[in-house]
Protein backbone atom coordinates (compact mmCIF):
# COMPACT_ATOMS: atom_id res chain seq x y z
CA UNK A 1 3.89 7.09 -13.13
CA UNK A 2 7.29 7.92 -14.34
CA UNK A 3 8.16 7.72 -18.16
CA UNK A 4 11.06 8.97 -20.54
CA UNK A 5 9.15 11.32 -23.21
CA UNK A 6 5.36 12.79 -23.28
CA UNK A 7 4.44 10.19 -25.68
CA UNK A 8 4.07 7.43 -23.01
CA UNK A 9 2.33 9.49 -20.65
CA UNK A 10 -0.17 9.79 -23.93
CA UNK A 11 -0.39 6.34 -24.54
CA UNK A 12 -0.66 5.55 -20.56
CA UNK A 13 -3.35 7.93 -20.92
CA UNK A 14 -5.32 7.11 -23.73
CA UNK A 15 -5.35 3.83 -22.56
CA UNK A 16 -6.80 4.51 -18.78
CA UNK A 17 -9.64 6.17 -20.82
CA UNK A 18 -10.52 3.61 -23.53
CA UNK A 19 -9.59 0.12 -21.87
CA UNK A 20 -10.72 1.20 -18.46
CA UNK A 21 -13.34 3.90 -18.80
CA UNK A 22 -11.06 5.94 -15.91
CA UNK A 23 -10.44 9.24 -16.68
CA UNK A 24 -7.20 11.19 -16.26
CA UNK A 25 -5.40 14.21 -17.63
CA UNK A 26 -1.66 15.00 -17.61
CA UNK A 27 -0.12 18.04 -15.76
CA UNK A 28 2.91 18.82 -15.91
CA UNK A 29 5.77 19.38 -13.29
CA UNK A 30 7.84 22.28 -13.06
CA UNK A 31 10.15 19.89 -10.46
CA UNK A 32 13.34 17.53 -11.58
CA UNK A 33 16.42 16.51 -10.38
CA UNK A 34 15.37 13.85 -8.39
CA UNK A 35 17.21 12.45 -5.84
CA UNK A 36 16.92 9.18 -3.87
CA UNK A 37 17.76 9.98 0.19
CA UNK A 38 18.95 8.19 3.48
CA UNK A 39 18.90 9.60 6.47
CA UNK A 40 16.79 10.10 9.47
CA UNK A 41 13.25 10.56 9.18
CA UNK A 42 13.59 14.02 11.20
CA UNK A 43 16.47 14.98 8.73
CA UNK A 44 14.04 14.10 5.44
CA UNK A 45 10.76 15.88 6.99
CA UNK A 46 13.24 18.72 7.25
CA UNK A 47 14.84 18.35 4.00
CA UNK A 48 11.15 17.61 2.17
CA UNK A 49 9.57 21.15 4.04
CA UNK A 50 11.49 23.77 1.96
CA UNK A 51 10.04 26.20 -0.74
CA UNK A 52 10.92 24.73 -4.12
CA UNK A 53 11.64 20.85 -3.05
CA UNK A 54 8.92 18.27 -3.44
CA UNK A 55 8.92 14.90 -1.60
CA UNK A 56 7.29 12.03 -3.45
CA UNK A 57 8.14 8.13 -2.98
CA UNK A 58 9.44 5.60 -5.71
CA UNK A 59 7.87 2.65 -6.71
CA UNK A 60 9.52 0.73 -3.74
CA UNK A 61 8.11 3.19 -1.44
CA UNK A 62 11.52 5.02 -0.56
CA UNK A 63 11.87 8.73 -0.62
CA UNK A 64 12.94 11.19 -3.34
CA UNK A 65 13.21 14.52 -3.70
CA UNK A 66 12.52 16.94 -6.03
CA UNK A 67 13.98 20.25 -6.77
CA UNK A 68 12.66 23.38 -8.82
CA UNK A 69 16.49 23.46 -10.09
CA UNK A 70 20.22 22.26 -9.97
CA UNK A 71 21.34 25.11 -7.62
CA UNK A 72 18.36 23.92 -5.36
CA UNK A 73 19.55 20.58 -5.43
CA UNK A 74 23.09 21.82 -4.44
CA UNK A 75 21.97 23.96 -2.08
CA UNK A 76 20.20 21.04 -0.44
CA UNK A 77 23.44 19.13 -0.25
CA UNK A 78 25.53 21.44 1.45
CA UNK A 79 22.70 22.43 3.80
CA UNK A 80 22.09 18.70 4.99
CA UNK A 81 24.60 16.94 5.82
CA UNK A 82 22.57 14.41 7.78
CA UNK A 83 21.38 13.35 4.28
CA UNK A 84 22.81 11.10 1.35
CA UNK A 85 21.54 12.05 -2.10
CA UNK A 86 21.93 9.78 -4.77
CA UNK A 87 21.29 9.35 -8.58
CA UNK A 88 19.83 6.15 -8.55
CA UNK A 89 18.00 4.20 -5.85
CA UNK A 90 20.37 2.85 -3.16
């Protein structure tokens, strides 16, 4: 689930437990800067399969990327090419 501020997560949270009886605990992410790619699956797998990048998928089952920091995310632009990074989904 994504959400702007730890207050939803809480709610989201308290909720699972009381309304549905599920249980679930929040743990944070040391990753940001996510980034919304296009490219060849070969050039993503690459891409996803380096220390401090995460791959996850949005809601619309499209790739995104994850980085441990900005230079990371820079770094990842200028080493591939074969990629397009953007803000916001394409």
């Amino acid at each position: 689930m994504g959400a702007v501020g730890q207050l939803q997560f809480v709610v989201m949270m308290v909720r699972l437990q009381h309304e549905y009886n599920a249980a679930c605990r929040i743990e944070p992410m040391s990753l940001g800067q996510p980034r919304g790619l296009v490219g060849s699956t070969d050039a993503i797998e690459r891409a996803a399969n380096v220390r401090g990048r995460l791959r996850v998928y949005d809601a619309k089952g499209q790739p995104v990327l994850l980085f441990e920091n900005e230079w990371g995310l820079r770094t990842a632009i200028q080493q591939e090419p074969g990629l397009k990074f953007f803000e916001v989904a394409p």
